[in-house]
C-alpha atoms as a PDB file:
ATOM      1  CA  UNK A   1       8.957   4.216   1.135  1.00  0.00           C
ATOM      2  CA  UNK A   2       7.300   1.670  -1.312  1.00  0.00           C
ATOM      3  CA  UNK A   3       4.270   2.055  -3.210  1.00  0.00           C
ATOM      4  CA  UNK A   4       0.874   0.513  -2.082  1.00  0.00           C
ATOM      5  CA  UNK A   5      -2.478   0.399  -4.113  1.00  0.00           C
ATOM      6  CA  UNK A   6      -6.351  -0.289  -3.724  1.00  0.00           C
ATOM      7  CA  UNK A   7      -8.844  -0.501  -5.991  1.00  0.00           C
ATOM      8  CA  UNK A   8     -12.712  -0.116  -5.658  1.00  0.00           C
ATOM      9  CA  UNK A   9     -14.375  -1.426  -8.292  1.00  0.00           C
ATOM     10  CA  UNK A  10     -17.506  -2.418  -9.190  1.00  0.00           C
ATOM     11  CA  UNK A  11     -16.649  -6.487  -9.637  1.00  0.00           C
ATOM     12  CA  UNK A  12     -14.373  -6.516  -6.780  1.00  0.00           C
ATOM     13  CA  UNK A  13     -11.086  -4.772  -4.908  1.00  0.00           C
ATOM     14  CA  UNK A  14      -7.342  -5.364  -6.430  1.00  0.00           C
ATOM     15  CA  UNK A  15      -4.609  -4.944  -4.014  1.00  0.00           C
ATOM     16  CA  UNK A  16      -1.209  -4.171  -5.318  1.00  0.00           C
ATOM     17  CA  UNK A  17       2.183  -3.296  -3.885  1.00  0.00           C
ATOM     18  CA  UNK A  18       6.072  -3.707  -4.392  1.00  0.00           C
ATOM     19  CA  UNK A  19       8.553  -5.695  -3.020  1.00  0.00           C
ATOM     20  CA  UNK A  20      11.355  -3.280  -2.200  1.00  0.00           C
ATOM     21  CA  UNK A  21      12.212  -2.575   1.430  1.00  0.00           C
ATOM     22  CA  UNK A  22      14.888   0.714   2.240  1.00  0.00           C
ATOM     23  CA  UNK A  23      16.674   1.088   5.228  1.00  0.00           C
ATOM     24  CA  UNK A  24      19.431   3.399   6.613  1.00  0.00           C
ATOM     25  CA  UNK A  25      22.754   1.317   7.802  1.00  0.00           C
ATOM     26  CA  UNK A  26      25.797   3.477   9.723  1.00  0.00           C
ATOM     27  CA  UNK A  27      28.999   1.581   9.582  1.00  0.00           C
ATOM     28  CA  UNK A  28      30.984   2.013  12.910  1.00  0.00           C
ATOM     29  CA  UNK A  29      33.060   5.898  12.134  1.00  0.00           C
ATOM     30  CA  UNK A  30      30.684   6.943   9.438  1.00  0.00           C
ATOM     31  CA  UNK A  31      29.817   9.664   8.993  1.00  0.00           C
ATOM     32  CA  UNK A  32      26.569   9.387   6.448  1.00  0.00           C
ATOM     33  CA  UNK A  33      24.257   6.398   6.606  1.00  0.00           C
ATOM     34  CA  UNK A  34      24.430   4.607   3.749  1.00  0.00           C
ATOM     35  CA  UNK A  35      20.842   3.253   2.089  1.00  0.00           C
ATOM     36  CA  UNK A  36      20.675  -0.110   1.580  1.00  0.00           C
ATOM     37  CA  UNK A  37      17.666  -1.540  -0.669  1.00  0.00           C
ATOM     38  CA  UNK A  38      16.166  -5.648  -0.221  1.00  0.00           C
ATOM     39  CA  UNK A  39      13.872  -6.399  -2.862  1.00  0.00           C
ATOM     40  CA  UNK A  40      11.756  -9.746  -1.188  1.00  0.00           C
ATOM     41  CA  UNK A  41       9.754  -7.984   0.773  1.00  0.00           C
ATOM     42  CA  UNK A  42       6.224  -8.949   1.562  1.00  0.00           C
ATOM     43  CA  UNK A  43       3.793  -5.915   1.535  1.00  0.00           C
ATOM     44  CA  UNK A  44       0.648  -7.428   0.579  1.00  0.00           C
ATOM     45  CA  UNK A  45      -0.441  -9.227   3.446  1.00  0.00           C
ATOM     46  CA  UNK A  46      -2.985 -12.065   3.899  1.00  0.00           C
ATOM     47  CA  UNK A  47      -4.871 -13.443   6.559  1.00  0.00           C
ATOM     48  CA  UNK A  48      -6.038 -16.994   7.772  1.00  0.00           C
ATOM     49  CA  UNK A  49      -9.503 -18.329   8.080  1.00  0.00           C
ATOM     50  CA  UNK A  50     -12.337 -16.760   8.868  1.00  0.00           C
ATOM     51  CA  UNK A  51     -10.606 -13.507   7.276  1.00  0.00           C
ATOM     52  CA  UNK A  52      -9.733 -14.418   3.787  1.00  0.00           C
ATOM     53  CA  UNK A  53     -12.299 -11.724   2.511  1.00  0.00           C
ATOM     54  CA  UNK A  54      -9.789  -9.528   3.506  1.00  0.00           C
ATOM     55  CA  UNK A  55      -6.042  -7.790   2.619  1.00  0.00           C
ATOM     56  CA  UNK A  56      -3.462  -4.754   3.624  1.00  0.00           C
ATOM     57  CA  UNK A  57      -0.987  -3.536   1.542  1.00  0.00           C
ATOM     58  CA  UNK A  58       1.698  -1.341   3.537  1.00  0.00           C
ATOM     59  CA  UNK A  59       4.291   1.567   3.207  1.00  0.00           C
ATOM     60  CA  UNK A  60       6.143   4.379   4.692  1.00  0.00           C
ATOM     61  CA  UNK A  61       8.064   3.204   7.500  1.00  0.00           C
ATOM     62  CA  UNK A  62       9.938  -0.371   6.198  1.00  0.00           C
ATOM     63  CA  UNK A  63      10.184  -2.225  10.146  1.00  0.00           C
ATOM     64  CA  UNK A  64       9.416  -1.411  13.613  1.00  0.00           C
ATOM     65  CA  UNK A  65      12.477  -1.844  15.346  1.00  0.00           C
ATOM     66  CA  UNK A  66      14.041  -4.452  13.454  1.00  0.00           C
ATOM     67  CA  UNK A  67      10.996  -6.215  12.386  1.00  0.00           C
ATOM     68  CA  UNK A  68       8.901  -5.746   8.999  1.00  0.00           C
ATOM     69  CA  UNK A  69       5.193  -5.498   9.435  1.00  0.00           C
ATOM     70  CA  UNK A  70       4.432  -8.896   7.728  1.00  0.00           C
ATOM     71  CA  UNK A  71       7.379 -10.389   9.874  1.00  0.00           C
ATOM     72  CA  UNK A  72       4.107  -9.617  13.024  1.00  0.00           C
ATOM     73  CA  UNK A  73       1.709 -11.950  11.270  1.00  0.00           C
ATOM     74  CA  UNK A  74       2.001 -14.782  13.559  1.00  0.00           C
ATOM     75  CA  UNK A  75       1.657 -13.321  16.716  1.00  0.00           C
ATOM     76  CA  UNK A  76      -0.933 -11.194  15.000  1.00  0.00           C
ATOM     77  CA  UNK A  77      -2.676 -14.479  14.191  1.00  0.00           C
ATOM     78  CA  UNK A  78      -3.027 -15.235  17.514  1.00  0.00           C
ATOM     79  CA  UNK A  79      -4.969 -11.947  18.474  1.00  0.00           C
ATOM     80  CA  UNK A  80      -7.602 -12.073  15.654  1.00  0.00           C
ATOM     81  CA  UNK A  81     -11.438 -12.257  16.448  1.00  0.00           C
ATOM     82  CA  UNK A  82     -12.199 -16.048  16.014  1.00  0.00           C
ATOM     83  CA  UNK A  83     -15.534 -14.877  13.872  1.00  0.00           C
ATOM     84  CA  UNK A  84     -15.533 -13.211  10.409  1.00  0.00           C
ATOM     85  CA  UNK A  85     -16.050  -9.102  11.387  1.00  0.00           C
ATOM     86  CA  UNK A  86     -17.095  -6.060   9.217  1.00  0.00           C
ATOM     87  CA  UNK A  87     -13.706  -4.730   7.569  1.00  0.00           C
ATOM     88  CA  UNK A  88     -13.449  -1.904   9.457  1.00  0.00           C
ATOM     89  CA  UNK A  89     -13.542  -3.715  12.672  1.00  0.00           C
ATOM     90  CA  UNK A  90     -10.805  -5.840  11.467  1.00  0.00           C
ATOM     91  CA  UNK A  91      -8.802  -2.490  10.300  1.00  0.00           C
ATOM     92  CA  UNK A  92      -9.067  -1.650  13.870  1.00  0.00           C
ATOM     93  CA  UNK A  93      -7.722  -4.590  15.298  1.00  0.00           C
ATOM     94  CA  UNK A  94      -4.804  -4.129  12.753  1.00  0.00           C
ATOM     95  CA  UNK A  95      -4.214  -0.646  13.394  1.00  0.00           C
ATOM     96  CA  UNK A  96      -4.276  -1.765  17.584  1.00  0.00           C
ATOM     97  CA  UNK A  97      -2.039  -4.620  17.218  1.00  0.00           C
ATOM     98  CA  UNK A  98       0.371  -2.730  15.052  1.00  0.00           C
ATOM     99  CA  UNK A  99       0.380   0.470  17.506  1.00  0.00           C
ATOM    100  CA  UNK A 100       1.268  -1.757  20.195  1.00  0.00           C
ATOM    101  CA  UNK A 101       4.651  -3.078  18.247  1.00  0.00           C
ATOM    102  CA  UNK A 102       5.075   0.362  17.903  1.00  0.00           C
ATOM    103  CA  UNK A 103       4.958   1.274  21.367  1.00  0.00           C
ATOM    104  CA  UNK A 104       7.055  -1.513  22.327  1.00  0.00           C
ATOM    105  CA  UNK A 105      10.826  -0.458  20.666  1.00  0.00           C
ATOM    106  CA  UNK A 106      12.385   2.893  21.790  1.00  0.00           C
ATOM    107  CA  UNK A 107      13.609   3.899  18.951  1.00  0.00           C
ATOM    108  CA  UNK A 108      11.619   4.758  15.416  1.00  0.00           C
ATOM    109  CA  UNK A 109      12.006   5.848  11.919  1.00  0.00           C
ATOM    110  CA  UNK A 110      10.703   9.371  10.573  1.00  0.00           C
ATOM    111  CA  UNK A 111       8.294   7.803   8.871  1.00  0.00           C
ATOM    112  CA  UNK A 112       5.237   6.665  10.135  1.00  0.00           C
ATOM    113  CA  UNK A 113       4.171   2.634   9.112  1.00  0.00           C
ATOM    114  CA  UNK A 114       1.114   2.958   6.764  1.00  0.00           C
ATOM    115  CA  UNK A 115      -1.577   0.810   5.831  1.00  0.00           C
ATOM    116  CA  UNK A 116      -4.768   0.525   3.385  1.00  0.00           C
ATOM    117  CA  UNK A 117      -6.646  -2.117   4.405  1.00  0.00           C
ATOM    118  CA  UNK A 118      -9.655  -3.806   1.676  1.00  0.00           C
ATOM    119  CA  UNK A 119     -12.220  -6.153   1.969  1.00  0.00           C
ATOM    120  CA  UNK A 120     -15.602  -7.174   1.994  1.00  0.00           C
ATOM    121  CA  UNK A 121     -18.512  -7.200   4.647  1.00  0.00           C
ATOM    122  CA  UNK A 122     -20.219 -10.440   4.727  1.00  0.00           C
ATOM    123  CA  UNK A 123     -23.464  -9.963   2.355  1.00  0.00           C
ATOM    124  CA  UNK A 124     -22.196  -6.689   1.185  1.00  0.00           C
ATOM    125  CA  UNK A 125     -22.411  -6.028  -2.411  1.00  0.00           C
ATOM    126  CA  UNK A 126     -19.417  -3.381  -2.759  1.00  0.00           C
ATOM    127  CA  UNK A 127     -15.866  -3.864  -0.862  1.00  0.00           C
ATOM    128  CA  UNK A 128     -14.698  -1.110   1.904  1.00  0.00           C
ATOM    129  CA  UNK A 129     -11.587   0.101   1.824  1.00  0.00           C
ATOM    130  CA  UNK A 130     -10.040   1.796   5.308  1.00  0.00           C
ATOM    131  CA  UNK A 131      -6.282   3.597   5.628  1.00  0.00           C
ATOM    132  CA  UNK A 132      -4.887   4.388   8.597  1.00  0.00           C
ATOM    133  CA  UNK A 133      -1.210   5.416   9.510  1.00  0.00           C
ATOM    134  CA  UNK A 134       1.142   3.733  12.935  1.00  0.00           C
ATOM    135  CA  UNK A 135       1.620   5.860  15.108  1.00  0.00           C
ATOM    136  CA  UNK A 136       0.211   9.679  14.756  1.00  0.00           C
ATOM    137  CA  UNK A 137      -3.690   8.450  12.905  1.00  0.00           C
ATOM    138  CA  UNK A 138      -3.961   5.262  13.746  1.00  0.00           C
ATOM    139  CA  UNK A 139      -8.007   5.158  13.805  1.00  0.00           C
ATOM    140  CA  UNK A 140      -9.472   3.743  10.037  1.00  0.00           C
ATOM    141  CA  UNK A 141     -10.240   6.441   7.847  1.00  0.00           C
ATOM    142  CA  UNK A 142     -12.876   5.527   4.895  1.00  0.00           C
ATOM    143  CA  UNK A 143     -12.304   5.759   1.614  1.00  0.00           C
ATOM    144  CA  UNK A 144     -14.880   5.429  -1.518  1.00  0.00           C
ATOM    145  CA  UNK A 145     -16.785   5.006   1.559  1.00  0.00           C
ATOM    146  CA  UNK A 146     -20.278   5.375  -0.207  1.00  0.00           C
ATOM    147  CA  UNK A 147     -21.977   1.928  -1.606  1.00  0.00           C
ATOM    148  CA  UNK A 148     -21.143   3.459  -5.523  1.00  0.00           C
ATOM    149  CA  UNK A 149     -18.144   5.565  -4.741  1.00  0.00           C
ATOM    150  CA  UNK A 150     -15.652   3.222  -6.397  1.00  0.00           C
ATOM    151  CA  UNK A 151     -12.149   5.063  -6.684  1.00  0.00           C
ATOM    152  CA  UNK A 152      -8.410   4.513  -6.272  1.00  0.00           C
ATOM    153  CA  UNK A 153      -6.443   4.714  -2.590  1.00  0.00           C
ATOM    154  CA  UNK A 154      -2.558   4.560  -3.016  1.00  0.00           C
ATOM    155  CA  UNK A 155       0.369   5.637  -0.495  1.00  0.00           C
ATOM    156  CA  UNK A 156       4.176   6.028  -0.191  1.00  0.00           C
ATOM    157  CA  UNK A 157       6.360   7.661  -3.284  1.00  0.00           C
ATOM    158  CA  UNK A 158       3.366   9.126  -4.748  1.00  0.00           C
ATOM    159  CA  UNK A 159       5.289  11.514  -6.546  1.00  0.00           C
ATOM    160  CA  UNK A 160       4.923   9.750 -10.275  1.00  0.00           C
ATOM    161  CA  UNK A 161       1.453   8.235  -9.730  1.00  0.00           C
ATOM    162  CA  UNK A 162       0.037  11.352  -8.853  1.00  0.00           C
ATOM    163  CA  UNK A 163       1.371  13.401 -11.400  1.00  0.00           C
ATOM    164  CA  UNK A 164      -0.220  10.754 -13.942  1.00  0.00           C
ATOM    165  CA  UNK A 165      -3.732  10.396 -12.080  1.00  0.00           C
ATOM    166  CA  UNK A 166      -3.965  14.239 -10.903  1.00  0.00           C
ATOM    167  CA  UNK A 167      -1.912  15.702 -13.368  1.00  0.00           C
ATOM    168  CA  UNK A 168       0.312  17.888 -11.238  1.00  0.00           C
ATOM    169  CA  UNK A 169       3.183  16.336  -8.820  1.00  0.00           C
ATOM    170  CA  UNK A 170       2.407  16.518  -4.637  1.00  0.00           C
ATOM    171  CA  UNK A 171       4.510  19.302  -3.961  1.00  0.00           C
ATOM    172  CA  UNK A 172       3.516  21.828  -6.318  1.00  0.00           C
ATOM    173  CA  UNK A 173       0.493  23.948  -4.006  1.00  0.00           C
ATOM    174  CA  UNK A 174       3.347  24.807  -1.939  1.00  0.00           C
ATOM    175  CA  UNK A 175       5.846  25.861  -4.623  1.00  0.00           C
ATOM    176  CA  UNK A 176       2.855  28.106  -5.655  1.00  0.00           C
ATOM    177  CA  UNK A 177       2.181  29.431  -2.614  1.00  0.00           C
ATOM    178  CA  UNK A 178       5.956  30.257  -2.100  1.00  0.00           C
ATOM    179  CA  UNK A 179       6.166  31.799  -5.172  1.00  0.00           C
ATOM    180  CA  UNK A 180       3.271  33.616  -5.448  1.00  0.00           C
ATOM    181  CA  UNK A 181       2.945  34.510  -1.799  1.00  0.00           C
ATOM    182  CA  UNK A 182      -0.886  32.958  -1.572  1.00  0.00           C
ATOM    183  CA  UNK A 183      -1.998  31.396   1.657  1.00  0.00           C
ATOM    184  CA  UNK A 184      -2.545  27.409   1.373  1.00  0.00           C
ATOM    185  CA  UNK A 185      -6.457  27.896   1.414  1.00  0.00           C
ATOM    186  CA  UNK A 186      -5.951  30.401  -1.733  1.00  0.00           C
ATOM    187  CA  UNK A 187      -4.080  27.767  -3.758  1.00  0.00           C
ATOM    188  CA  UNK A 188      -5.795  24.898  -2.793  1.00  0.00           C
ATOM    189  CA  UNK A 189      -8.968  26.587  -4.194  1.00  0.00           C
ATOM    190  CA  UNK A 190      -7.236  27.276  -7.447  1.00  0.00           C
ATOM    191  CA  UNK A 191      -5.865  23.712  -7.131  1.00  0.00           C
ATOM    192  CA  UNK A 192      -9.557  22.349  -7.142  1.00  0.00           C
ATOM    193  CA  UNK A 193     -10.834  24.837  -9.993  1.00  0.00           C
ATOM    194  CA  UNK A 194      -7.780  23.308 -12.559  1.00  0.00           C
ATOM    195  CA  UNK A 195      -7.684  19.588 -11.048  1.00  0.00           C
ATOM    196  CA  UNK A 196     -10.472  18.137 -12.779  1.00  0.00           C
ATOM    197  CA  UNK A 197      -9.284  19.462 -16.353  1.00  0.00           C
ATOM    198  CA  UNK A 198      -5.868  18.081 -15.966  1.00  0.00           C
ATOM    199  CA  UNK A 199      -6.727  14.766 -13.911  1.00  0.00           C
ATOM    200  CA  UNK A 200      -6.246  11.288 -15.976  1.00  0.00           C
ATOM    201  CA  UNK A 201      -9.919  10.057 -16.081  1.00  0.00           C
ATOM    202  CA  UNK A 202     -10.316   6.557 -15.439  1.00  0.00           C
ATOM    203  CA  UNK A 203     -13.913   4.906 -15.568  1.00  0.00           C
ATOM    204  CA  UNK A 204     -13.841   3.388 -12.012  1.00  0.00           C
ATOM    205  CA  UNK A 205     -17.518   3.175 -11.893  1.00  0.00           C
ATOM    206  CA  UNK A 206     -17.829   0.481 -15.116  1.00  0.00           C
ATOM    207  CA  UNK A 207     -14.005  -1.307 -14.569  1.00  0.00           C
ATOM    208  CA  UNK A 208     -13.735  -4.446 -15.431  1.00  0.00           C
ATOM    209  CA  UNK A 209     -11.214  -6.307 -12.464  1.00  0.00           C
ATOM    210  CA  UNK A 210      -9.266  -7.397 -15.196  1.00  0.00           C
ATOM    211  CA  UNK A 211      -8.706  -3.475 -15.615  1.00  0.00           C
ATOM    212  CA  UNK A 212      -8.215  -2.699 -12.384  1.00  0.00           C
ATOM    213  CA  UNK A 213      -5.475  -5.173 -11.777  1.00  0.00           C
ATOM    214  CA  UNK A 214      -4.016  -3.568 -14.834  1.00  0.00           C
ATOM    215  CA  UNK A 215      -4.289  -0.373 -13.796  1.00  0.00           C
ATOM    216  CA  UNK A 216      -2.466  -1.033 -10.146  1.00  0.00           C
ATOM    217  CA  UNK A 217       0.379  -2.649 -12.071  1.00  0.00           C
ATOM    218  CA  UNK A 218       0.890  -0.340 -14.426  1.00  0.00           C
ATOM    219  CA  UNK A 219       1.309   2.419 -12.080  1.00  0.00           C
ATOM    220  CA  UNK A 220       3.456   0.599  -9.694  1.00  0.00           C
ATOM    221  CA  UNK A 221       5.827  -0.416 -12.565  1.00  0.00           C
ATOM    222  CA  UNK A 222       5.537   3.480 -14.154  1.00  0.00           C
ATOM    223  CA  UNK A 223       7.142   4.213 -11.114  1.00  0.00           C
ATOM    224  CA  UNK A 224      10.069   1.529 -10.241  1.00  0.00           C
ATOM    225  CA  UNK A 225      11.021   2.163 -14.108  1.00  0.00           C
ATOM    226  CA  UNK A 226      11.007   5.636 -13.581  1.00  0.00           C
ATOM    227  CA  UNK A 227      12.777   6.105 -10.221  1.00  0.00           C
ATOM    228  CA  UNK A 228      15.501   3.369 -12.224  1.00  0.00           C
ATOM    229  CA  UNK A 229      16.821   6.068 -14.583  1.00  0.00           C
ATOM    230  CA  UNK A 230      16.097   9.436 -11.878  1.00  0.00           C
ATOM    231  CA  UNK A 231      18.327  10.993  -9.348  1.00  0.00           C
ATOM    232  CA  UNK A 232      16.599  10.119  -5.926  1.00  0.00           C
ATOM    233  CA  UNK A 233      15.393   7.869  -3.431  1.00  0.00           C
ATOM    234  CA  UNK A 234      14.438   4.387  -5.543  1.00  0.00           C
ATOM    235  CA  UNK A 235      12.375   3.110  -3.230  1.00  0.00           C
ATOM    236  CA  UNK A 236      10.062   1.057  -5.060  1.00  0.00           C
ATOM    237  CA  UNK A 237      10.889  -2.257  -6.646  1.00  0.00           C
ATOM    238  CA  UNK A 238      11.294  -5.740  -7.445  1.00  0.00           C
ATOM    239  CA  UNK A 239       8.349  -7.772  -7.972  1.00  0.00           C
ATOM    240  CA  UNK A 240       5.336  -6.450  -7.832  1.00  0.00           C
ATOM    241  CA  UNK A 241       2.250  -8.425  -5.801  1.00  0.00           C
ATOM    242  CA  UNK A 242      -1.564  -8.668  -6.870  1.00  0.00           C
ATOM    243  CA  UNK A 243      -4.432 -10.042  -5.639  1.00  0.00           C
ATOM    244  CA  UNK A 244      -8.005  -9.862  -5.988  1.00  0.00           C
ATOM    245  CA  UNK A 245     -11.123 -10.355  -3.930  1.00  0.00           C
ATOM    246  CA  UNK A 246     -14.611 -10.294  -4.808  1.00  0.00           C
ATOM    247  CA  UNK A 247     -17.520 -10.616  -2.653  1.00  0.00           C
ATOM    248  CA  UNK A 248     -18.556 -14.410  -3.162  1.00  0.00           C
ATOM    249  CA  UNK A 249     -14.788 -15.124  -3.283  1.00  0.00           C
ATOM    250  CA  UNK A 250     -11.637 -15.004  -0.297  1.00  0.00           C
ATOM    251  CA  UNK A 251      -8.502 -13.104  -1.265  1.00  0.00           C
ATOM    252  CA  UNK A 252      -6.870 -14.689  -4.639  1.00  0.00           C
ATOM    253  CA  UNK A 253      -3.315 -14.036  -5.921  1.00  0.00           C
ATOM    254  CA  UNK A 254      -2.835 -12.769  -9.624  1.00  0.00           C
ATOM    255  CA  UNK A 255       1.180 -12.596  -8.997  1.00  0.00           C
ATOM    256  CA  UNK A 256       3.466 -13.187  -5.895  1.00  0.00           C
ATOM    257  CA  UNK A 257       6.700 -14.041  -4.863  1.00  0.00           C
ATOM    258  CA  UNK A 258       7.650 -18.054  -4.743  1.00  0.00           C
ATOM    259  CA  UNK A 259      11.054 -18.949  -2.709  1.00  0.00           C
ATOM    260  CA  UNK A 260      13.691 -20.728  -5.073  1.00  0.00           C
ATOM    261  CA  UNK A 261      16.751 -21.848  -5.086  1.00  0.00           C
ATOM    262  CA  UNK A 262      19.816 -20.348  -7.140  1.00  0.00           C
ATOM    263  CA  UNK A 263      18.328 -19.722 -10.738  1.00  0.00           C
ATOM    264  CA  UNK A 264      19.002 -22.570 -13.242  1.00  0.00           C
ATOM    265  CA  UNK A 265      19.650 -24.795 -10.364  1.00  0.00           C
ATOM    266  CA  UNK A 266      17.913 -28.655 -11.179  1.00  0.00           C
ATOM    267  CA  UNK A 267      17.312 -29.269  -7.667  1.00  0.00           C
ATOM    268  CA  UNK A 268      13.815 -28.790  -5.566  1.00  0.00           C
ATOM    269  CA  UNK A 269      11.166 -27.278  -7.291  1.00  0.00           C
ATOM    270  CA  UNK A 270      10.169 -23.822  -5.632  1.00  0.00           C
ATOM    271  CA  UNK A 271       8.078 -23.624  -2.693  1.00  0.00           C
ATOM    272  CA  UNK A 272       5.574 -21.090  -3.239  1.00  0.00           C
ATOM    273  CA  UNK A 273       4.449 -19.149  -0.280  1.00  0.00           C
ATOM    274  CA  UNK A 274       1.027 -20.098   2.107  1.00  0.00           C
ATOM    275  CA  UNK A 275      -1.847 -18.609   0.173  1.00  0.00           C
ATOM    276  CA  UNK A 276      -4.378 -17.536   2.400  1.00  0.00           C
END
């Protein structure tokens, strides 16, 4: 589940995502699983030295096994290249490490584990931005791939973000198709005929960062609030993660989770997490 978002703009790349993890627990004798929500999740991930020109947000699948895909970092660590490397190198070595884990439990969710991975190439003047899914496409797909292609990547309850960006929700070419007995090809034509006079324009080409971060938010709050008072699966939530990078810069935090202790308490101050 979750929602996960990357930005390509001109100034820099804004990664965004939630904080809500969902899982399936069966009480001994159930029958039904019951869905159980933690909202401290850490889907924005960071990495050390010589890679802090770099970031991953993730969705879909919450763990592997038991384990959440930031819960990996340290023996991930351990397996980076000791040199800086083009981003889509590094989204390899992600998308290998992370196959691996994969490979290694017997038993897995429905849902494959996701992951858009951003970031700049040393001396490049635009960020790349890669996504790849654990375990069915697990090579790096481009996206915006062209120097002045900036643009928008986003995965996981799409539902409410593409109806606001695309104008029309993810499911409807196959409720036309259904109903008006067309072939997919058919209605994805007439899809791309009507798209661009319904789609929510959005400037990416001349966006400020300060807009893009706004933009990222925005959407990923449009949909927690809107899941909050719908009948479904809520699986977006809690506090929502930014960060920044631009190409003379490393990875920068505009909002993230701190640890603390029970709120109002007057003891230790919280910790906030490692920054990379």
């Amino acid at each position: 589940m979750s929602l996960g978002i990357v930005i390509k703009g001109p100034e820099g790349l804004v990664l965004a995502a939630d904080s809500r993890v969902t899982l399936e627990a069966r009480p001994p004798g159930a029958e039904h699983p019951l869905i159980v929500n933690f909202d401290n999740a850490s889907k924005l991930l960071t990495f050390p030295a010589p890679h802090q020109s770099v970031g991953a947000v993730t969705f879909g699948a919450a763990v592997i096994g038991l384990r959440t895909a930031h819960s990996f970092l340290p023996e991930l660590e351990t397996r980076l290249p000791s040199q800086r490397v083009p981003v889509l190198v590094f989204a390899k070595a992600l998308s290998t490490f992370y196959l691996e884990q994969w490979n290694s439990v017997p038993n897995h969710p429905p849902l494959p584990m996701s992951f858009i991975v951003g970031g700049f190439d040393e001396d490049a003047a635009y960020g790349s931005v890669f996504a790849f899914d654990i375990p069915n496409n697990p090579e790096p797909s481009p996206r915006n791939a062209g120097e002045h292609d900036f643009g928008m990547t986003w995965g996981g309850q799409v539902n409410f973000v593409t109806r606001l960006i695309h104008g029309s929700d993810p499911g409807l070419p196959a409720l036309l198709a259904a109903a008006l007995g067309k072939t997919p090809d058919e209605v994805a034509a007439a899809m791309s005929a009507v798209r661009p006079q319904m789609e929510f324009r959005v400037p990416y080409q001349v966006l400020p960062l300060q807009d893009c971060i706004d933009l990222a938010t925005f959407l990923i709050r449009t949909t927690a609030t809107a899941q909050g008072l719908s009948i479904g699966v809520r699986g977006v939530g809690g506090e929502i993660e930014v960060a920044y990078v631009r190409r003379t810069t490393k990875l920068t935090f505009i909002q993230r989770k701190t640890l603390h202790g029970e709120l109002g308490s007057t003891g230790a101050q919280s910790e906030p997490r490692g920054e990379s």
